[in-house]
N, C-alpha and C. Protein backbone atom coordinates (compact mmCIF):
# COMPACT_ATOMS: atom_id res chain seq x y z
N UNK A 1 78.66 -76.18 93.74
CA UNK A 1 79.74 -76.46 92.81
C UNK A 1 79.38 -77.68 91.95
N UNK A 2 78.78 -78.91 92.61
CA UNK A 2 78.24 -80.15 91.37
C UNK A 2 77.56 -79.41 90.95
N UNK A 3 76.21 -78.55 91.25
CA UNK A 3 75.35 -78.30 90.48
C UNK A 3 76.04 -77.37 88.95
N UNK A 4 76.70 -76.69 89.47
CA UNK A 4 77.55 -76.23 88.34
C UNK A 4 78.45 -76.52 87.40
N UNK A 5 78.98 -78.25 88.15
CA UNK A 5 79.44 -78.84 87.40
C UNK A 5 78.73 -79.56 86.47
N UNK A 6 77.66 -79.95 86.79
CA UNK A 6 76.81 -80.74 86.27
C UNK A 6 76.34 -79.75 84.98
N UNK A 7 75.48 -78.16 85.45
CA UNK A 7 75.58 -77.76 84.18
C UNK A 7 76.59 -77.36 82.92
N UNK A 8 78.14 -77.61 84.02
CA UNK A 8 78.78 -77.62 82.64
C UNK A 8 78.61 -78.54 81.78
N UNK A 9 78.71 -79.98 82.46
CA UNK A 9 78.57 -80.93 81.31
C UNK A 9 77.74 -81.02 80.63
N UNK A 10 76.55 -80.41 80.73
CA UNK A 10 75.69 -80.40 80.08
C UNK A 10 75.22 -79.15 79.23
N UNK A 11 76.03 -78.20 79.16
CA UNK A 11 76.47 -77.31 78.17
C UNK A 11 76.00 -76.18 78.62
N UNK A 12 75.18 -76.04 80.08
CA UNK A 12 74.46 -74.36 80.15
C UNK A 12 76.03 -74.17 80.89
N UNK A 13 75.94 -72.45 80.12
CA UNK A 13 76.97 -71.58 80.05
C UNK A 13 76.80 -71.32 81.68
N UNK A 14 75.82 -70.63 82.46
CA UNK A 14 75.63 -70.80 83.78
C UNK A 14 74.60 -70.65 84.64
N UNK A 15 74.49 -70.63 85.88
CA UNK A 15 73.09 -70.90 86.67
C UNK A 15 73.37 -69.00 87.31
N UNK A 16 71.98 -68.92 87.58
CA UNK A 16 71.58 -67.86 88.70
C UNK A 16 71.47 -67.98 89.70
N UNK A 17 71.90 -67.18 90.97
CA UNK A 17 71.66 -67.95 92.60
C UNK A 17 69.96 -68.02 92.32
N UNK A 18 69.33 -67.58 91.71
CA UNK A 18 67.94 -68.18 92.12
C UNK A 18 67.55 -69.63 91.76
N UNK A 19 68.78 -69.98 90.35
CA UNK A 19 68.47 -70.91 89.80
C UNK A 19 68.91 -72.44 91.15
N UNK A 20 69.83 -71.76 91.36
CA UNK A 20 70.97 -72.89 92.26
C UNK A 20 69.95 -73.04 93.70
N UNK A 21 69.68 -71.66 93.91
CA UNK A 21 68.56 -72.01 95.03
C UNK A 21 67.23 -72.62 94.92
N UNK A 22 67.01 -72.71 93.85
CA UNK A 22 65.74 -73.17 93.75
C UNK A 22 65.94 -74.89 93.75
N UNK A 23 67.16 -75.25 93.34
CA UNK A 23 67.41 -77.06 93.10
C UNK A 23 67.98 -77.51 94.37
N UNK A 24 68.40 -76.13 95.42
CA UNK A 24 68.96 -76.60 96.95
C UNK A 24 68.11 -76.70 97.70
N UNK A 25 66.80 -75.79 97.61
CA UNK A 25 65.56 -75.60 98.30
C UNK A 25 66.52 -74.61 99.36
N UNK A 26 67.17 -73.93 98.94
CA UNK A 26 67.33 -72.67 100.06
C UNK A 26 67.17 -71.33 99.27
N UNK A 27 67.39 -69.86 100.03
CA UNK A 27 67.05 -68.92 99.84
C UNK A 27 68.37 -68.53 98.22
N UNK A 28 67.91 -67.31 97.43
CA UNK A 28 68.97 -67.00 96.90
C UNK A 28 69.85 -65.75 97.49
N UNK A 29 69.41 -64.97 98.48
CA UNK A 29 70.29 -64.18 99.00
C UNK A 29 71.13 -65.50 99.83
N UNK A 30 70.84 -66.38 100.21
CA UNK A 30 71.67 -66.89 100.99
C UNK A 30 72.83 -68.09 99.91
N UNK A 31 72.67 -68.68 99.13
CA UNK A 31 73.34 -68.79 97.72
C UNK A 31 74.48 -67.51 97.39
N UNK A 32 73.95 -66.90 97.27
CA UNK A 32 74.82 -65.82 96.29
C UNK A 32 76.03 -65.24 97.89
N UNK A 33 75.43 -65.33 99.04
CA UNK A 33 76.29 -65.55 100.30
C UNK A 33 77.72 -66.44 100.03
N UNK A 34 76.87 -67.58 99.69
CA UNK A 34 78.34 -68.91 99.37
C UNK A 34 79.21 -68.88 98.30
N UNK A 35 78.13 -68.25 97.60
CA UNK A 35 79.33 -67.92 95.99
C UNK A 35 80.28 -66.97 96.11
N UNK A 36 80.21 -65.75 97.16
CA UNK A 36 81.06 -64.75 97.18
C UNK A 36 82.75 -65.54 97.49
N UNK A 37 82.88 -66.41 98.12
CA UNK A 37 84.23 -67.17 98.54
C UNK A 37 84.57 -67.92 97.63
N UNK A 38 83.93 -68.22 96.74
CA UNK A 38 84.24 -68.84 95.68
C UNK A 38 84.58 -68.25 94.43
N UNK A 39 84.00 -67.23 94.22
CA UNK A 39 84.28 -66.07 93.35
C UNK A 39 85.74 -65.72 93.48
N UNK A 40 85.48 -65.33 94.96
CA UNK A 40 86.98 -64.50 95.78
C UNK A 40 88.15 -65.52 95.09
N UNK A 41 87.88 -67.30 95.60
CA UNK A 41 89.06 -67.62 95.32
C UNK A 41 88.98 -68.54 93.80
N UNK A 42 88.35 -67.84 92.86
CA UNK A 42 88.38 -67.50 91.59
C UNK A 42 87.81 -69.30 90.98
N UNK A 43 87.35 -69.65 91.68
CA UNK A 43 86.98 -71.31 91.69
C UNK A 43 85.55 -71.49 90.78
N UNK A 44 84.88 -69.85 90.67
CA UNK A 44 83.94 -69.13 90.39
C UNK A 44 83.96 -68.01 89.14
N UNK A 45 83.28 -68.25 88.27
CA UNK A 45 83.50 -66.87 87.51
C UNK A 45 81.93 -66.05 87.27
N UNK A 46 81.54 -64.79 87.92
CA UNK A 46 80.20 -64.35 88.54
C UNK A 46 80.20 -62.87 87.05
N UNK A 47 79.31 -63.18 86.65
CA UNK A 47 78.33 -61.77 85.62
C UNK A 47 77.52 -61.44 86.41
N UNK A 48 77.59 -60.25 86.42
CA UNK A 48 75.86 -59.47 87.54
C UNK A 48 74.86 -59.07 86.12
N UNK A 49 74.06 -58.81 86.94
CA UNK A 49 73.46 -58.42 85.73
C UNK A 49 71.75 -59.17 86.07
N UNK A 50 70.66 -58.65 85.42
CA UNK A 50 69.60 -59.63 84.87
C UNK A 50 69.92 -61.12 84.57
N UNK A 51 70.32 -60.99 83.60
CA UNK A 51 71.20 -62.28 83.08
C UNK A 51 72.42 -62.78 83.27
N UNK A 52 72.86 -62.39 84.36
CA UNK A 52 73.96 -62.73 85.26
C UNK A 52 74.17 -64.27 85.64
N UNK A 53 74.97 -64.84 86.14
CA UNK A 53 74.73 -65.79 86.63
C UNK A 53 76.59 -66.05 87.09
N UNK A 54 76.47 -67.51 87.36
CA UNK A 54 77.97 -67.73 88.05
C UNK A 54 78.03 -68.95 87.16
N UNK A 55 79.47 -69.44 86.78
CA UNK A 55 80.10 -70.68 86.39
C UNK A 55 81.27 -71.14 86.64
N UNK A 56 81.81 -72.65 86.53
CA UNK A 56 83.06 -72.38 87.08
C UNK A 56 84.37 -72.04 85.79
N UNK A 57 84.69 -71.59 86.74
CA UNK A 57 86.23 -70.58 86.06
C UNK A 57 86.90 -72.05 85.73
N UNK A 58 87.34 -73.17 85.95
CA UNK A 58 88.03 -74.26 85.50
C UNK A 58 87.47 -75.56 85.24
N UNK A 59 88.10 -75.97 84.02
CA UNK A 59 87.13 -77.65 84.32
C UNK A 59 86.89 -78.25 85.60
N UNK A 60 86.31 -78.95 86.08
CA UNK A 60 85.63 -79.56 87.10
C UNK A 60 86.67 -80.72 87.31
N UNK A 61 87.47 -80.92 86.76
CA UNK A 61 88.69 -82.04 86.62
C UNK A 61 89.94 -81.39 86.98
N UNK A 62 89.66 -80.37 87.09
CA UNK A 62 91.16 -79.24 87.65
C UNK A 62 90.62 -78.53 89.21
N UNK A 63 89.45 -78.88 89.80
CA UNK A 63 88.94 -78.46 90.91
C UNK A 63 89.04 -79.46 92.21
N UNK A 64 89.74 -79.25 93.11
CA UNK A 64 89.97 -80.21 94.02
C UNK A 64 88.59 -79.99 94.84
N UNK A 65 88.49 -80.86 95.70
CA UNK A 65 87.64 -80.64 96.79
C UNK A 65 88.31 -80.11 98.08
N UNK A 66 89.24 -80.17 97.88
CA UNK A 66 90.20 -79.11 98.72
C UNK A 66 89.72 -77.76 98.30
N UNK A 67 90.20 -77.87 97.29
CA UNK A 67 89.84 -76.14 96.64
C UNK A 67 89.02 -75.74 97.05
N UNK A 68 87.23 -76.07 97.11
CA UNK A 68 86.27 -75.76 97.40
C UNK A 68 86.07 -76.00 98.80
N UNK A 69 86.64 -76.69 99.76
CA UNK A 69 86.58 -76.95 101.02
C UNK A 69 87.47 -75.13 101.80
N UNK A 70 88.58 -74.95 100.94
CA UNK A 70 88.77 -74.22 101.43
C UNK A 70 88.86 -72.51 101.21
N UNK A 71 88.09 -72.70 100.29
CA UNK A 71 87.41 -71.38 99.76
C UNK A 71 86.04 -71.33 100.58
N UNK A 72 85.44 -71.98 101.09
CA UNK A 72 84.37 -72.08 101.89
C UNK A 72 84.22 -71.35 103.33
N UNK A 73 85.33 -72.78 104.01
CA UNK A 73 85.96 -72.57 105.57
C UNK A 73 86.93 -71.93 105.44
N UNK A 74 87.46 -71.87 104.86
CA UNK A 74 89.09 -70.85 105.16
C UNK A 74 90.07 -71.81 106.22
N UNK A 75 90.43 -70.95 107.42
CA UNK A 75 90.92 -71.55 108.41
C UNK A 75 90.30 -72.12 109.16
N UNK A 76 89.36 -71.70 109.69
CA UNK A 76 88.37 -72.67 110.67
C UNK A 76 88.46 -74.28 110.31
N UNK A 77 89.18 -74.75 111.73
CA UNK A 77 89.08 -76.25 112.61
C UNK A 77 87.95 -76.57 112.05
N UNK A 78 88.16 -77.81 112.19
CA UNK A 78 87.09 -78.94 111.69
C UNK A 78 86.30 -78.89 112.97
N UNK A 79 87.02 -78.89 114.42
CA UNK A 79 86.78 -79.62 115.61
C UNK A 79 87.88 -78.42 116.38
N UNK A 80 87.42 -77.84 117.35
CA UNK A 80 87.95 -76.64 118.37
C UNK A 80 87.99 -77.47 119.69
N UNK A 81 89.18 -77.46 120.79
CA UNK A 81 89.18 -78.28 122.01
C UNK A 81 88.56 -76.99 122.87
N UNK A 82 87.80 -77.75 124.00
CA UNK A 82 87.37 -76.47 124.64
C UNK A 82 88.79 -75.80 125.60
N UNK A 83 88.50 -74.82 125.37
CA UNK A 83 89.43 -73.94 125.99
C UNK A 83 89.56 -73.62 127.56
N UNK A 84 89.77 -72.75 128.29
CA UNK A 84 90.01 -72.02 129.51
C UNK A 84 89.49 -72.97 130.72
N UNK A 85 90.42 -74.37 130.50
CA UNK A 85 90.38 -75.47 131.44
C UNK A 85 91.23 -75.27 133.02
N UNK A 86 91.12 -74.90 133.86
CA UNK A 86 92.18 -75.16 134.63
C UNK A 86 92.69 -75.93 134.83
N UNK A 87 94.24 -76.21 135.30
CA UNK A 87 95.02 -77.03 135.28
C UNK A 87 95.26 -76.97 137.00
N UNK A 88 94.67 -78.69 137.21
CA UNK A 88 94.55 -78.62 138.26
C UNK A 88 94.99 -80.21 138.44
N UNK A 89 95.05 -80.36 137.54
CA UNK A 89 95.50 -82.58 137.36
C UNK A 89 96.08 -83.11 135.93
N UNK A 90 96.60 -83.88 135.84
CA UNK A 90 97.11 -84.45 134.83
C UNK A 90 96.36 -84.26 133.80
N UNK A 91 95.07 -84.79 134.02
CA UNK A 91 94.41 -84.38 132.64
C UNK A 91 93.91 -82.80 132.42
N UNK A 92 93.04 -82.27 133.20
CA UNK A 92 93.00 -81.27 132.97
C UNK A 92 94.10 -79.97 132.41
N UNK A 93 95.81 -80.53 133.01
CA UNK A 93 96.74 -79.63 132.50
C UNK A 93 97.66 -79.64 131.19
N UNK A 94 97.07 -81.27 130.75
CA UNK A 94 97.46 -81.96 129.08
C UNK A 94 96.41 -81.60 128.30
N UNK A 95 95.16 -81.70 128.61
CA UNK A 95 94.09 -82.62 127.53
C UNK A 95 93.99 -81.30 126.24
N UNK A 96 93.75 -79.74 126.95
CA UNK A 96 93.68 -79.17 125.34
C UNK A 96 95.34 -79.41 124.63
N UNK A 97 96.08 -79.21 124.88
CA UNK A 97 97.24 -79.29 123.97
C UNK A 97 96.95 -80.77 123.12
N UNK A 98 96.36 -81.80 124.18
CA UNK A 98 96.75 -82.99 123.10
C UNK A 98 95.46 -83.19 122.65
N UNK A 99 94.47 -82.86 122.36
CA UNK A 99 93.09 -82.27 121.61
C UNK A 99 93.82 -81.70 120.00
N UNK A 100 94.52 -80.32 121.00
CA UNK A 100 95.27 -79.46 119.60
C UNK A 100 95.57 -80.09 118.31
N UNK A 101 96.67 -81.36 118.87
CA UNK A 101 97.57 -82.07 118.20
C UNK A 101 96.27 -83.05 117.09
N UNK A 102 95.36 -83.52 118.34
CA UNK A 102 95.04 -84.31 117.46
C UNK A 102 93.70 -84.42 116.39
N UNK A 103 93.03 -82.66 116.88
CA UNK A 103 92.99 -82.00 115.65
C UNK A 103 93.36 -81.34 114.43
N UNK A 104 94.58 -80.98 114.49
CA UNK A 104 95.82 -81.21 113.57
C UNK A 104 95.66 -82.15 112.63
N UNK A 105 95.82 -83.23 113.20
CA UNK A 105 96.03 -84.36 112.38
C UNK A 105 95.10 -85.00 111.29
N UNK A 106 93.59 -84.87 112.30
CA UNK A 106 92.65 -84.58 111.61
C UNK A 106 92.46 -84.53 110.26
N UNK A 107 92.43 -82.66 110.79
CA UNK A 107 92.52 -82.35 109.75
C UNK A 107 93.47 -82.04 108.44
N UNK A 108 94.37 -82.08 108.63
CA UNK A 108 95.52 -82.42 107.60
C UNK A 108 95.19 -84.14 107.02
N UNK A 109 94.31 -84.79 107.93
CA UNK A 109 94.13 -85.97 106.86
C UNK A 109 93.07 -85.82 106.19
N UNK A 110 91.69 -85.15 106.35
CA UNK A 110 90.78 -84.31 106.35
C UNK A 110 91.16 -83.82 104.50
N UNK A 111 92.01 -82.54 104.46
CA UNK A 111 92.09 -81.90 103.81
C UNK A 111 93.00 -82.91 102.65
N UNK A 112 93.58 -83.99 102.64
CA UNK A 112 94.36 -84.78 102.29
C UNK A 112 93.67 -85.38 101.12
N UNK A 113 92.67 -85.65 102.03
CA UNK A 113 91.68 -86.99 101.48
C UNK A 113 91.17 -85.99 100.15
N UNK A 114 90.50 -84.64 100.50
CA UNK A 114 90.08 -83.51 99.72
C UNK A 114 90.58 -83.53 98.41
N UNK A 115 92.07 -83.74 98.74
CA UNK A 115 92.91 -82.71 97.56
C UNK A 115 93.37 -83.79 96.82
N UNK A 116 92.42 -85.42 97.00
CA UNK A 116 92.57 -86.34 95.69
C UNK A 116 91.49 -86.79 95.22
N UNK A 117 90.62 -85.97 95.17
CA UNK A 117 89.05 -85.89 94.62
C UNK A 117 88.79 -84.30 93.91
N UNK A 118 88.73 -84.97 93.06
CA UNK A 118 88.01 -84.05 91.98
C UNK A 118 86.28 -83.73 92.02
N UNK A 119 86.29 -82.24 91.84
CA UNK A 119 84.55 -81.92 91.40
C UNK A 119 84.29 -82.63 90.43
N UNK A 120 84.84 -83.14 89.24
CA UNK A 120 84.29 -83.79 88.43
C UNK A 120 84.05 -85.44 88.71
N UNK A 121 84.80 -85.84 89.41
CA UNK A 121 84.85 -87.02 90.28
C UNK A 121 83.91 -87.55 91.45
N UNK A 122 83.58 -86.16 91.97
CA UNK A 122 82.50 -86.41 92.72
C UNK A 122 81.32 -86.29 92.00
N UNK A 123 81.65 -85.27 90.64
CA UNK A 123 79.40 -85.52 90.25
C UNK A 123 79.78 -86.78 89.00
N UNK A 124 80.79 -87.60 89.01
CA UNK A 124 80.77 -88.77 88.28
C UNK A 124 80.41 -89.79 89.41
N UNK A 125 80.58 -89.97 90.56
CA UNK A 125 80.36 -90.89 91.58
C UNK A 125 78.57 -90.87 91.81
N UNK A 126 78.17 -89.08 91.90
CA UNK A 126 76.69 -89.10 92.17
C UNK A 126 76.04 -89.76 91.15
N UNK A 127 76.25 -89.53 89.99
CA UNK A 127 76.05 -90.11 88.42
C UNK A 127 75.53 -91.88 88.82
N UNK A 128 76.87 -92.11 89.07
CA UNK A 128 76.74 -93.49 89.27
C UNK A 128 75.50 -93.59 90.47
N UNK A 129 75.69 -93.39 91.69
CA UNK A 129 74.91 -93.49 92.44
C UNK A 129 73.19 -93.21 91.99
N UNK A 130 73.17 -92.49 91.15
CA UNK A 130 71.33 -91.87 90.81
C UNK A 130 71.08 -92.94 89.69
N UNK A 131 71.84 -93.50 88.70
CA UNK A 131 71.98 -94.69 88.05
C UNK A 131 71.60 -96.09 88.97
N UNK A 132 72.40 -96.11 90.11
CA UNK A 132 72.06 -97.80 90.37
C UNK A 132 70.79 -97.59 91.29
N UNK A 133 70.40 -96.17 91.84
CA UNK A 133 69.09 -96.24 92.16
C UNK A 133 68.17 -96.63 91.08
N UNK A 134 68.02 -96.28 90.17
CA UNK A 134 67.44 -96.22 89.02
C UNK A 134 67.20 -97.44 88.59
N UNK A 135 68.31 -98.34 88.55
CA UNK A 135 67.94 -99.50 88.13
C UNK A 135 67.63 -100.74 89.17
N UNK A 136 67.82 -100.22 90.56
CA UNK A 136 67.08 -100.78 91.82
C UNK A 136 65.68 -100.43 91.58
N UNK A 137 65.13 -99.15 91.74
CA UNK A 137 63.59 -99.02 91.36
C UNK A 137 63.11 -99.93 90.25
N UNK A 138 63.67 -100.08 88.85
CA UNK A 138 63.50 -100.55 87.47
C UNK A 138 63.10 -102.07 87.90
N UNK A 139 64.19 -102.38 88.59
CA UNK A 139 64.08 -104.11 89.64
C UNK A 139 62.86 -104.18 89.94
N UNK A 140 62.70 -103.42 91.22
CA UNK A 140 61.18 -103.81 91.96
C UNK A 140 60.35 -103.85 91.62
N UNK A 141 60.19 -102.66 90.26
CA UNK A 141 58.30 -102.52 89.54
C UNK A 141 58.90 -103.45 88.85
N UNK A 142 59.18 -104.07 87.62
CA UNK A 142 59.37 -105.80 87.49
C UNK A 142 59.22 -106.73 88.43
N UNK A 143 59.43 -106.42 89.35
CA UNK A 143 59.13 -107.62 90.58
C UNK A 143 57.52 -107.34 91.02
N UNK A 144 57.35 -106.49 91.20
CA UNK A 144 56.02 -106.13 91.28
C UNK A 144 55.16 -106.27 90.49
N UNK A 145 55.77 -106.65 89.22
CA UNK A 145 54.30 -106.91 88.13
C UNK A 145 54.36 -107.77 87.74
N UNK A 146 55.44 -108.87 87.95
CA UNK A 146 55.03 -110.24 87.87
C UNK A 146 53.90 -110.74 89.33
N UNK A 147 54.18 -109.90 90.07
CA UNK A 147 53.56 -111.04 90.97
C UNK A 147 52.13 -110.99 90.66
C-alpha cells in the first residue's frame, strides 16, 4: 500500500504484482495473494490484463491504517490465549477468560491507534525518515574528508 502510495504521488497511474514484488523482494504470485483483500475491500482498484496492474481506489489521505490492517487480517486476534486448560486451581480456572479480556483490549487499542494514521501519513513519516538518513550519511563523508 506505501509502495502504491508512493507511486501515486509520484504520478504512475499503477504498479504490477511483479512490479511491487520485485521492490519487496518477494514472489509475485504471492503479492497478487495480498492484493486480492484489498481489492475485495475496494482499498484497491485491480486491471488484469498484460498491462494490468493495481492502484489505490482513494487518496492515501482517506486510507486509514485501520483500513488496510483490516482488509488484510480480517478478524483474527492479534494474540489467541491458549485454550483447553483444565480447571483445576484458581489460575488455571480464570487465566483464559482474563487473557480474553485482555486481548480485547489490546486490540481495540491496537486498531485505535490504526484508525488515526493515515497511508499518506505513514509514507510522509518514511519520507522523513530516508531524508534524515540521508543527511546523517551526507554528515559522515564530510567528516571523513576532512580528516
Amino acid at each position: 500500500m506505501l509502495s502504491l502510495a508512493l507511486a501515486d504521488r509520484n504520478s504512475v497511474s499503477q504498479l504490477s504484482s511483479a512490479e511491487l514484488a520485485k521492490s519487496l523482494g518477494a514472489n509475485p504470485s504471492f503479492v497478487r495473494k495480498l492484493l486480492v483483500p484489498l481489492v475485495q475491500s475496494k482499498l484497491l482498484r485491480s486491471q488484469m490484463g498484460k498491462t494490468g496492474g493495481v492502484r489505490l481506489a482513494r487518496p492515501a489521505a482517506e486510507i486509514t491504517l485501520r483500513d488496510i490492517y483490516g482488509a488484510v487480517v480480517a478478524d483474527i486476534k492479534i494474540w489467541a490465549p491458549r485454550t483447553g486448560i483444565p480447571h483445576r486451581c484458581l489460575v488455571s480456572s480464570n487465566v483464559q477468560g482474563y487473557f480474553e479480556e485482555l486481548i480485547d483490549d489490546a486490540q481495540e487499542a491496537i486498531l485505535s491507534m490504526l484508525g488515526q494514521r493515515t497511508l499518506l501519513q505513514a509514507l510522509t513519516e518514511l519520507e522523513i525518515r530516508e531524508s534524515a538518513k540521508r543527511t546523517t550519511s551526507k554528515v559522515r563523508l564530510s567528516v571523513q574528508n576532512k580528516r
